[in-house]
N, C-alpha and C. Protein backbone atom coordinates (compact mmCIF):
# COMPACT_ATOMS: atom_id res chain seq x y z
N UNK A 1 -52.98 -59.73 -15.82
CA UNK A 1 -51.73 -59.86 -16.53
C UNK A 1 -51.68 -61.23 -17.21
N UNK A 2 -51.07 -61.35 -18.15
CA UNK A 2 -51.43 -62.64 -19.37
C UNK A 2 -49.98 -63.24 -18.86
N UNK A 3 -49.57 -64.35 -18.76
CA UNK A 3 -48.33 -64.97 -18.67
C UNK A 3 -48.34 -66.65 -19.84
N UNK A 4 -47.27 -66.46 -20.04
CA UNK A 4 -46.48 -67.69 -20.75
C UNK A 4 -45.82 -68.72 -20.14
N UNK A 5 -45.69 -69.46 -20.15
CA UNK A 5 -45.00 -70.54 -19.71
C UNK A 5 -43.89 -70.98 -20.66
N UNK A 6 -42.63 -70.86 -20.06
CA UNK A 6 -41.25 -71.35 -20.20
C UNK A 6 -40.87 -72.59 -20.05
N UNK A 7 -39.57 -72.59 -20.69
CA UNK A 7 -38.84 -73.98 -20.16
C UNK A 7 -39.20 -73.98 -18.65
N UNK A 8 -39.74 -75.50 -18.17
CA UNK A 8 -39.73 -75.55 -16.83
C UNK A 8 -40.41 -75.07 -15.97
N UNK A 9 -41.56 -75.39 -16.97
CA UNK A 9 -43.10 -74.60 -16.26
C UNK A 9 -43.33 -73.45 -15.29
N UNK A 10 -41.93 -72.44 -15.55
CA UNK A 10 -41.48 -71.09 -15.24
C UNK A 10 -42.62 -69.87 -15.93
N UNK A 11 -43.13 -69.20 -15.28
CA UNK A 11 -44.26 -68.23 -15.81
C UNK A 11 -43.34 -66.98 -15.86
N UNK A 12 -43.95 -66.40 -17.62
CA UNK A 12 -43.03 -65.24 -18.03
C UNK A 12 -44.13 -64.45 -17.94
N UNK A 13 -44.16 -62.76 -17.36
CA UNK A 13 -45.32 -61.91 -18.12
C UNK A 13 -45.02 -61.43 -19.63
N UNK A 14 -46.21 -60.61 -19.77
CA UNK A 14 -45.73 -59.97 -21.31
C UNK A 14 -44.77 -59.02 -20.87
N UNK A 15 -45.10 -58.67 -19.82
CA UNK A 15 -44.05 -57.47 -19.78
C UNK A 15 -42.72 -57.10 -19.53
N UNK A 16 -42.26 -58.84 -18.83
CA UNK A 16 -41.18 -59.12 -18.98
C UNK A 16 -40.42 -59.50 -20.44
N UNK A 17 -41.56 -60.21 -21.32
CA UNK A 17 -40.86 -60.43 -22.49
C UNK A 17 -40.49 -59.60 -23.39
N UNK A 18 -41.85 -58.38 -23.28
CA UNK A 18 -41.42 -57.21 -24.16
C UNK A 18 -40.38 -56.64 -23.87
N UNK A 19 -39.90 -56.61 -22.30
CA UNK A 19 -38.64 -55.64 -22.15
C UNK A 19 -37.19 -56.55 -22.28
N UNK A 20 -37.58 -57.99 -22.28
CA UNK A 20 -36.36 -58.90 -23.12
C UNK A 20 -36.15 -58.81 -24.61
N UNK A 21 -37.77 -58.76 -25.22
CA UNK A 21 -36.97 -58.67 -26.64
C UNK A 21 -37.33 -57.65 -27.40
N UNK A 22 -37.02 -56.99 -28.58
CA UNK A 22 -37.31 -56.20 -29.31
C UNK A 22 -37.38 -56.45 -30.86
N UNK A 23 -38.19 -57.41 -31.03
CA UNK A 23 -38.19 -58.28 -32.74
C UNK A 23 -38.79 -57.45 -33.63
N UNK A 24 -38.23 -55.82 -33.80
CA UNK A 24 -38.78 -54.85 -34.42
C UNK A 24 -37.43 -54.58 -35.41
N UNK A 25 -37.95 -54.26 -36.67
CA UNK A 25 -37.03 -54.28 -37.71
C UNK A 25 -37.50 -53.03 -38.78
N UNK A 26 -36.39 -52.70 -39.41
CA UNK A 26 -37.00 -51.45 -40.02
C UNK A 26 -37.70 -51.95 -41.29
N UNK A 27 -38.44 -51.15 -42.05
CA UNK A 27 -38.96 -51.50 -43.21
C UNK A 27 -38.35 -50.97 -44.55
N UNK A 28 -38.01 -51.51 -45.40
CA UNK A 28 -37.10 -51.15 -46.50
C UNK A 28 -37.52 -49.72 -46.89
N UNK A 29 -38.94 -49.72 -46.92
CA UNK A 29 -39.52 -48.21 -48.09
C UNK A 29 -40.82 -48.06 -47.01
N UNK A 30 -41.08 -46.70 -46.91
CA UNK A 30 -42.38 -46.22 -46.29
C UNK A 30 -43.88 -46.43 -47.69
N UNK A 31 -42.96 -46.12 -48.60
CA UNK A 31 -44.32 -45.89 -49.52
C UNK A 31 -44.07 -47.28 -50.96
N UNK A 32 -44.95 -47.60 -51.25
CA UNK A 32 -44.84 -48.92 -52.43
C UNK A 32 -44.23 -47.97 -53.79
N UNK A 33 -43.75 -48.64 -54.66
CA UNK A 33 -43.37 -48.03 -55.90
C UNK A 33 -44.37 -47.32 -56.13
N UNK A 34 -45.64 -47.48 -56.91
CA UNK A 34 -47.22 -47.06 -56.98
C UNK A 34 -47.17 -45.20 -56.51
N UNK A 35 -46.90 -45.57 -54.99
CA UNK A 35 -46.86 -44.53 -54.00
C UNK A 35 -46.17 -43.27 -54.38
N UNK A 36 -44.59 -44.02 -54.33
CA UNK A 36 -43.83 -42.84 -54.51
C UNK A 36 -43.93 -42.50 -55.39
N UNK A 37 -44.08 -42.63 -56.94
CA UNK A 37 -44.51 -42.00 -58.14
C UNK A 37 -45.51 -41.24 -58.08
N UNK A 38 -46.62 -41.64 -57.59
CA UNK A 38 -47.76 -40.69 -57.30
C UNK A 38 -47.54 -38.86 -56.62
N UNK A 39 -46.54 -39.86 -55.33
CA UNK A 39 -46.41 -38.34 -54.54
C UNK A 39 -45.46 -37.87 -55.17
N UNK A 40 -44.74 -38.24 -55.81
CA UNK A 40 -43.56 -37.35 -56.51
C UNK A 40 -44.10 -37.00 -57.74
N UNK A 41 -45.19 -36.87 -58.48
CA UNK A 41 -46.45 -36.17 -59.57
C UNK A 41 -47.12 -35.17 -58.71
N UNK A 42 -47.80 -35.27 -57.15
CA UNK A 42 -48.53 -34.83 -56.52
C UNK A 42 -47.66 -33.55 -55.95
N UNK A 43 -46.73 -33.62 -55.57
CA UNK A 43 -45.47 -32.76 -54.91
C UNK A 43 -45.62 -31.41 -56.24
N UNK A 44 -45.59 -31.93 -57.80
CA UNK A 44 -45.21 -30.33 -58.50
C UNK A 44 -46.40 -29.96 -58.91
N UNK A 45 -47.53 -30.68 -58.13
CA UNK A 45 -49.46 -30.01 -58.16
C UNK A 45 -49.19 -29.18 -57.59
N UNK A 46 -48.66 -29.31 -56.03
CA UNK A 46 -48.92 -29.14 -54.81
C UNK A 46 -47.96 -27.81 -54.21
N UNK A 47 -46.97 -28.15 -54.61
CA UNK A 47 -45.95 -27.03 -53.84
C UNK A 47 -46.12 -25.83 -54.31
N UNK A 48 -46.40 -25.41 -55.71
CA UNK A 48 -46.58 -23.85 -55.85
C UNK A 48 -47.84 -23.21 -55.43
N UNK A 49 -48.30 -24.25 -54.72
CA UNK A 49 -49.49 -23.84 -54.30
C UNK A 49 -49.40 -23.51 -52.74
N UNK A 50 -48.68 -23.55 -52.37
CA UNK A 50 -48.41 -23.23 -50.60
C UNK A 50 -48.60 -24.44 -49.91
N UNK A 51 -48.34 -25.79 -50.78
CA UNK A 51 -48.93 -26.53 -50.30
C UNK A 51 -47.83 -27.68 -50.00
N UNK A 52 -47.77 -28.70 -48.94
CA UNK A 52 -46.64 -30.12 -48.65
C UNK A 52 -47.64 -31.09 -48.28
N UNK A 53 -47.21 -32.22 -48.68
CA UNK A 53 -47.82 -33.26 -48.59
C UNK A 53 -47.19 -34.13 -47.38
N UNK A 54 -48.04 -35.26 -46.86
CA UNK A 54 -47.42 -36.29 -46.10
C UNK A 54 -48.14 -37.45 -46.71
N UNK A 55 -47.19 -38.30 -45.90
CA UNK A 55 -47.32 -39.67 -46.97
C UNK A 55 -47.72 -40.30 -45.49
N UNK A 56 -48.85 -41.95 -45.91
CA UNK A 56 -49.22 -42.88 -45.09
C UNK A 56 -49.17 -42.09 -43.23
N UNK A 57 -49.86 -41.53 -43.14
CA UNK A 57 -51.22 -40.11 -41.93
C UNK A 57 -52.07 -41.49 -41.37
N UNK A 58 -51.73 -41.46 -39.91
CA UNK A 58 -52.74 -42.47 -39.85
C UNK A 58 -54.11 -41.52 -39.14
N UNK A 59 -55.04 -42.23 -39.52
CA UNK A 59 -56.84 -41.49 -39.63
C UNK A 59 -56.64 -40.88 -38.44
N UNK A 60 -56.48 -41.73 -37.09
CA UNK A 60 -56.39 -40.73 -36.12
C UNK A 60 -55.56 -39.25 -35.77
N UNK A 61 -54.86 -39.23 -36.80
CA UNK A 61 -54.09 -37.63 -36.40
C UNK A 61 -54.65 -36.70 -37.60
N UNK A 62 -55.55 -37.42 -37.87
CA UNK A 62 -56.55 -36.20 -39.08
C UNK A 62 -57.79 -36.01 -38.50
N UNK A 63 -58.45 -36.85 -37.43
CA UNK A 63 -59.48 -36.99 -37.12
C UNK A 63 -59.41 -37.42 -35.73
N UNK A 64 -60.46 -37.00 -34.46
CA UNK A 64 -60.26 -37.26 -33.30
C UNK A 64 -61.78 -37.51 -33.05
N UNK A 65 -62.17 -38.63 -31.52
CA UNK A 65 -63.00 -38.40 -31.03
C UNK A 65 -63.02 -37.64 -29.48
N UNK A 66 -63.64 -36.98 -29.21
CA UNK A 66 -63.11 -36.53 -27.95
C UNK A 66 -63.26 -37.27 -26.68
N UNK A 67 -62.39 -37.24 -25.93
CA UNK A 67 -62.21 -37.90 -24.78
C UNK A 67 -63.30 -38.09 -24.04
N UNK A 68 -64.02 -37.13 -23.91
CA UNK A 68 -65.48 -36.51 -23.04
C UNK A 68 -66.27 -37.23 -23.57
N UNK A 69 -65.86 -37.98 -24.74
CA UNK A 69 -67.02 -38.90 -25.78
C UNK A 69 -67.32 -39.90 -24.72
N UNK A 70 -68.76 -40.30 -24.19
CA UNK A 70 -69.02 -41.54 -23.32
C UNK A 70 -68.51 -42.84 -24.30
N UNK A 71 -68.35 -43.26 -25.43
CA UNK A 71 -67.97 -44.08 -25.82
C UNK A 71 -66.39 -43.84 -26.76
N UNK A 72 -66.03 -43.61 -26.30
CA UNK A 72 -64.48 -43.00 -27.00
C UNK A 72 -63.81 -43.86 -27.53
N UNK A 73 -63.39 -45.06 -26.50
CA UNK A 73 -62.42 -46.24 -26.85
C UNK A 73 -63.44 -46.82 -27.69
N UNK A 74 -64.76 -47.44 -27.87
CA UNK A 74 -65.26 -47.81 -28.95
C UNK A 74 -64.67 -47.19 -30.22
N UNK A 75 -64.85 -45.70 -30.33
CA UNK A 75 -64.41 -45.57 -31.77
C UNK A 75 -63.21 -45.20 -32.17
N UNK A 76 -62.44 -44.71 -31.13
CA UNK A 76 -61.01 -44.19 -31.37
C UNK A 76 -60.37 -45.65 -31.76
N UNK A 77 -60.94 -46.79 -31.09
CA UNK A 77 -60.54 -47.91 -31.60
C UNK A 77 -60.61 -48.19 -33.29
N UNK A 78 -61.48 -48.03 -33.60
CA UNK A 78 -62.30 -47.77 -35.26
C UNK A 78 -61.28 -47.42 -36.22
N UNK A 79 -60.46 -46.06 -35.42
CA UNK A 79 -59.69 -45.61 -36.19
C UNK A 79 -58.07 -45.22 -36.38
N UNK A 80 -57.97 -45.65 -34.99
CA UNK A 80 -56.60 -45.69 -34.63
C UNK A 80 -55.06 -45.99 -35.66
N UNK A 81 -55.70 -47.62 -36.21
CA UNK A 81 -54.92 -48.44 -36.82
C UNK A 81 -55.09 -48.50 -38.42
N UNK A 82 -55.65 -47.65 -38.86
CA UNK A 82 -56.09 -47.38 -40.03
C UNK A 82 -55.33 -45.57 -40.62
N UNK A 83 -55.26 -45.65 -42.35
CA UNK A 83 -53.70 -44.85 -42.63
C UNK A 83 -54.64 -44.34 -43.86
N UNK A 84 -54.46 -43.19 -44.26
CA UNK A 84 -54.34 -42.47 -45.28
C UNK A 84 -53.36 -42.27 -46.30
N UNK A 85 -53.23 -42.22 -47.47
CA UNK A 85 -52.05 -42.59 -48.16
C UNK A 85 -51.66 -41.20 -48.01
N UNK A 86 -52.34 -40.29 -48.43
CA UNK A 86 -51.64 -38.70 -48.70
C UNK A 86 -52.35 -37.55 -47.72
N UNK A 87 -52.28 -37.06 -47.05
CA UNK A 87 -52.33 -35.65 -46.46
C UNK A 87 -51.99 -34.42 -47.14
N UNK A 88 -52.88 -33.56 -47.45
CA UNK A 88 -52.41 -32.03 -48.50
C UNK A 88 -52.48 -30.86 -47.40
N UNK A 89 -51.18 -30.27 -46.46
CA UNK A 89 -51.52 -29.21 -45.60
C UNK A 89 -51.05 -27.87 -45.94
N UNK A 90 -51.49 -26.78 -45.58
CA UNK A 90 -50.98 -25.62 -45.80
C UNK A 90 -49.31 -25.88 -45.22
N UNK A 91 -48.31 -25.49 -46.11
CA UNK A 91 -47.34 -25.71 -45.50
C UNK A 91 -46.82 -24.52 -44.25
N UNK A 92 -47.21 -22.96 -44.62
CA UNK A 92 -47.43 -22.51 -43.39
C UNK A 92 -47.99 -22.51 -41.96
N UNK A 93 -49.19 -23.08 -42.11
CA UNK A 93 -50.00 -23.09 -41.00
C UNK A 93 -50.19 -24.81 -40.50
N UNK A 94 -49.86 -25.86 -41.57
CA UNK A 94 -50.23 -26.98 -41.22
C UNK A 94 -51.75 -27.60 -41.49
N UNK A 95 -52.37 -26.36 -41.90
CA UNK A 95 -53.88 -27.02 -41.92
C UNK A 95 -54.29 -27.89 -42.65
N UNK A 96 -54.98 -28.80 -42.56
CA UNK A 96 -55.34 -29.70 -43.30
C UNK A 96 -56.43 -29.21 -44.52
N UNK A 97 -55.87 -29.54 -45.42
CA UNK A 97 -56.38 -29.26 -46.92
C UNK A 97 -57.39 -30.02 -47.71
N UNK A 98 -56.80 -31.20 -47.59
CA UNK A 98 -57.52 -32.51 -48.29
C UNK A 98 -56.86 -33.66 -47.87
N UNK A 99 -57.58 -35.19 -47.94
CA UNK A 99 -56.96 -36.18 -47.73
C UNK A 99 -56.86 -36.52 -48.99
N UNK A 100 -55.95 -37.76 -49.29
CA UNK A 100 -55.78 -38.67 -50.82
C UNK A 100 -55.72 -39.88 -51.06
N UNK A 101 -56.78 -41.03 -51.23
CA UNK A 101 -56.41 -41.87 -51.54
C UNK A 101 -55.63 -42.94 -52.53
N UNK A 102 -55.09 -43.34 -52.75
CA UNK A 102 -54.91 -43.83 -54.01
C UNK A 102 -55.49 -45.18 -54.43
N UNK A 103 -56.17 -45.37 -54.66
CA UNK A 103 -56.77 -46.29 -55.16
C UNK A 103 -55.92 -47.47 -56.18
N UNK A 104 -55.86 -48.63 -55.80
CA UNK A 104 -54.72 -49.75 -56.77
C UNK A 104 -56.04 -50.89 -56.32
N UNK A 105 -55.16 -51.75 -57.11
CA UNK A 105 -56.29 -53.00 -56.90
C UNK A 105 -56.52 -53.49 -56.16
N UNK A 106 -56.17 -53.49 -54.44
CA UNK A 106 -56.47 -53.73 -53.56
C UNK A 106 -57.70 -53.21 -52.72
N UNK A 107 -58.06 -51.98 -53.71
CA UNK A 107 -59.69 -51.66 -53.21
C UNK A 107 -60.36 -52.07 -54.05
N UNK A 108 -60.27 -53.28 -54.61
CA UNK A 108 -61.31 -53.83 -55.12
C UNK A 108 -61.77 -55.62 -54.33
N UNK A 109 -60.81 -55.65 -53.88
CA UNK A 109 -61.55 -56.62 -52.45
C UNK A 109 -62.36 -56.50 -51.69
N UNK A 110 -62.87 -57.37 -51.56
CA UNK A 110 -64.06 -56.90 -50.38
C UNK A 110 -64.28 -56.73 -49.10
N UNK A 111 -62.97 -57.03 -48.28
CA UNK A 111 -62.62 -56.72 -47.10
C UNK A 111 -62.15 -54.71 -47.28
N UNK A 112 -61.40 -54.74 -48.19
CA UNK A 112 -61.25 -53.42 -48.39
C UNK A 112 -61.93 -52.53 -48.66
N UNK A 113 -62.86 -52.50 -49.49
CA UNK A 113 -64.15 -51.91 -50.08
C UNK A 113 -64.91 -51.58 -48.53
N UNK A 114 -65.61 -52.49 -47.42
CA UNK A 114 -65.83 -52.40 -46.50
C UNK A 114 -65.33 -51.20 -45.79
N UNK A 115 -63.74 -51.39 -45.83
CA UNK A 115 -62.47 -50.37 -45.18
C UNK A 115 -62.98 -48.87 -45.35
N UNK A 116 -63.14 -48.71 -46.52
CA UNK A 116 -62.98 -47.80 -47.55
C UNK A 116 -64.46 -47.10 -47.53
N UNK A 117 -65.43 -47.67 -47.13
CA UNK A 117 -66.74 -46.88 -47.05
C UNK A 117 -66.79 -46.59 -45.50
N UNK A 118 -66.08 -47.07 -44.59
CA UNK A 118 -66.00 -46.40 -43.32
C UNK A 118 -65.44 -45.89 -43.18
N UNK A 119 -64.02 -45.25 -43.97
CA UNK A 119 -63.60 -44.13 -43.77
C UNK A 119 -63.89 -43.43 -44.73
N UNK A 120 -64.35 -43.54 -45.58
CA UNK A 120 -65.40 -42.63 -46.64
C UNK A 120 -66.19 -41.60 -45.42
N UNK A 121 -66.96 -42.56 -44.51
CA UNK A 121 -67.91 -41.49 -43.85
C UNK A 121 -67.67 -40.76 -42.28
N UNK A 122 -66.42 -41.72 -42.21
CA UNK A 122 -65.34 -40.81 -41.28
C UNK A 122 -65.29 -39.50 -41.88
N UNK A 123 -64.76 -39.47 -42.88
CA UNK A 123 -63.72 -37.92 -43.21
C UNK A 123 -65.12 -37.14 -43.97
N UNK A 124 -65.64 -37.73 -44.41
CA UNK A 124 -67.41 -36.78 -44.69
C UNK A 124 -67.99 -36.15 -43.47
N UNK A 125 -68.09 -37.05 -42.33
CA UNK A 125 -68.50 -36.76 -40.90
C UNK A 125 -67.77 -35.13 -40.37
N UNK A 126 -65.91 -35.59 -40.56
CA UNK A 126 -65.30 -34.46 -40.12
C UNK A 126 -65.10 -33.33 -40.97
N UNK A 127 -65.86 -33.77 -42.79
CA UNK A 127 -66.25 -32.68 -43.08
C UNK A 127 -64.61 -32.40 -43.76
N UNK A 128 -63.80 -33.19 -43.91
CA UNK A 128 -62.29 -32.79 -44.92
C UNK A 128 -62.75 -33.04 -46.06
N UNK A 129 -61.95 -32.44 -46.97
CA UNK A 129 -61.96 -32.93 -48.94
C UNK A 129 -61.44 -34.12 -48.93
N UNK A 130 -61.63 -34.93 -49.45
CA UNK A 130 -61.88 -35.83 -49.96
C UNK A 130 -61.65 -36.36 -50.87
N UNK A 131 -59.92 -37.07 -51.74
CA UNK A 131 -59.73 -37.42 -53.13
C UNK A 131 -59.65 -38.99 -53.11
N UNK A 132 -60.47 -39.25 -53.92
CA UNK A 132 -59.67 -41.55 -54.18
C UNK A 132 -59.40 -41.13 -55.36
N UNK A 133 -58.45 -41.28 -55.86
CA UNK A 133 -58.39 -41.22 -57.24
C UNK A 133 -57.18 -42.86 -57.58
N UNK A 134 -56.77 -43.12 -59.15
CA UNK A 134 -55.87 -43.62 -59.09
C UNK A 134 -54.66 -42.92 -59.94
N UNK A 135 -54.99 -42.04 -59.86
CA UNK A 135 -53.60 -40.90 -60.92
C UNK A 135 -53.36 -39.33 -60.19
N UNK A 136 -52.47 -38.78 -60.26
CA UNK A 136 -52.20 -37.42 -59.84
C UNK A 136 -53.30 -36.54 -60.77
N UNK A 137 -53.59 -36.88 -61.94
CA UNK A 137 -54.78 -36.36 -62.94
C UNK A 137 -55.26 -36.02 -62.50
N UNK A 138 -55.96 -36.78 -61.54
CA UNK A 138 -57.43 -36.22 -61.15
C UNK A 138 -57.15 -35.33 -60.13
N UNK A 139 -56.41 -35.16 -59.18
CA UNK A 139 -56.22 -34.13 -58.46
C UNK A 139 -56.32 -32.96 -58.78
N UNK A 140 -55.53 -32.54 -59.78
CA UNK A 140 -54.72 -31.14 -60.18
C UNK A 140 -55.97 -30.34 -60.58
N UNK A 141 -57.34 -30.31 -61.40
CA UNK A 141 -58.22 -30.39 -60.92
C UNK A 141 -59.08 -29.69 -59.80
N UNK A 142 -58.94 -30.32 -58.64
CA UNK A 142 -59.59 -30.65 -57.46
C UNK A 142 -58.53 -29.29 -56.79
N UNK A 143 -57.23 -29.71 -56.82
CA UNK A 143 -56.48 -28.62 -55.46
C UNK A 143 -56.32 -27.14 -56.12
């Protein structure tokens, strides 16, 4: 257990502090301007097609390693904390259709680029479709 020290060389755990404070705040918008324009172009691809979208999917609820995996927490770690901008599912059944990236200038860094070719071969691995694009264009297309 990790502890802090207080006024008065008093030892706090984390777990006391977490259940003292809660410095969690909401976030104005789920999706960037960029975003919501996109999915609101992507939405009249998508819907006459049997199809609903979700916005910012994080990798792990598109993709799993299995528990039984001898190294599991290695990679479930990998992917846990890492987000997909768009999800395309059957809106009846839920199935997963395609993922979507959107591509803005932030994949052109090189910490990101990195990002971006490991989950490139994530979702190749599990074998989903696959869009980066930076316009609804290129989709319509593709679905």
């Amino acid at each position: 257990m990790i502890n802090h020290q207080a006024k008065g060389d008093e030892s706090i755990s984390c777990h006391t502090i977490i259940n003292m404070y809660y410095p969690y705040l909401k976030k104005a918008k789920l999706l960037s301007h960029k975003e919501l324009e996109f999915y609101n172009k992507l939405r009249i691809i998508v819907e006459p097609k049997g199809l609903v979208i979700f916005a910012s999917v994080r990798l792990a609820d598109v993709v799993y390693v299995p528990k039984t995996y001898r190294y599991f927490n290695l990679f479930f770690s990998r992917i846990k904390a890492k987000q997909i901008d768009f999800v395309v599912c059957d809106r009846a059944t839920s199935e997963i259709r395609c993922l979507i990236e959107l591509d803005d200038k932030t994949h052109s860094e090189p910490q990101r680029q990195s990002r971006d070719k490991f989950v490139n071969k994530v979702i190749s691995k599990a074998k989903i479709a696959f869009i980066r694009c930076s316009s609804p264009d290129h989709v319509c297309q593709i679905i």
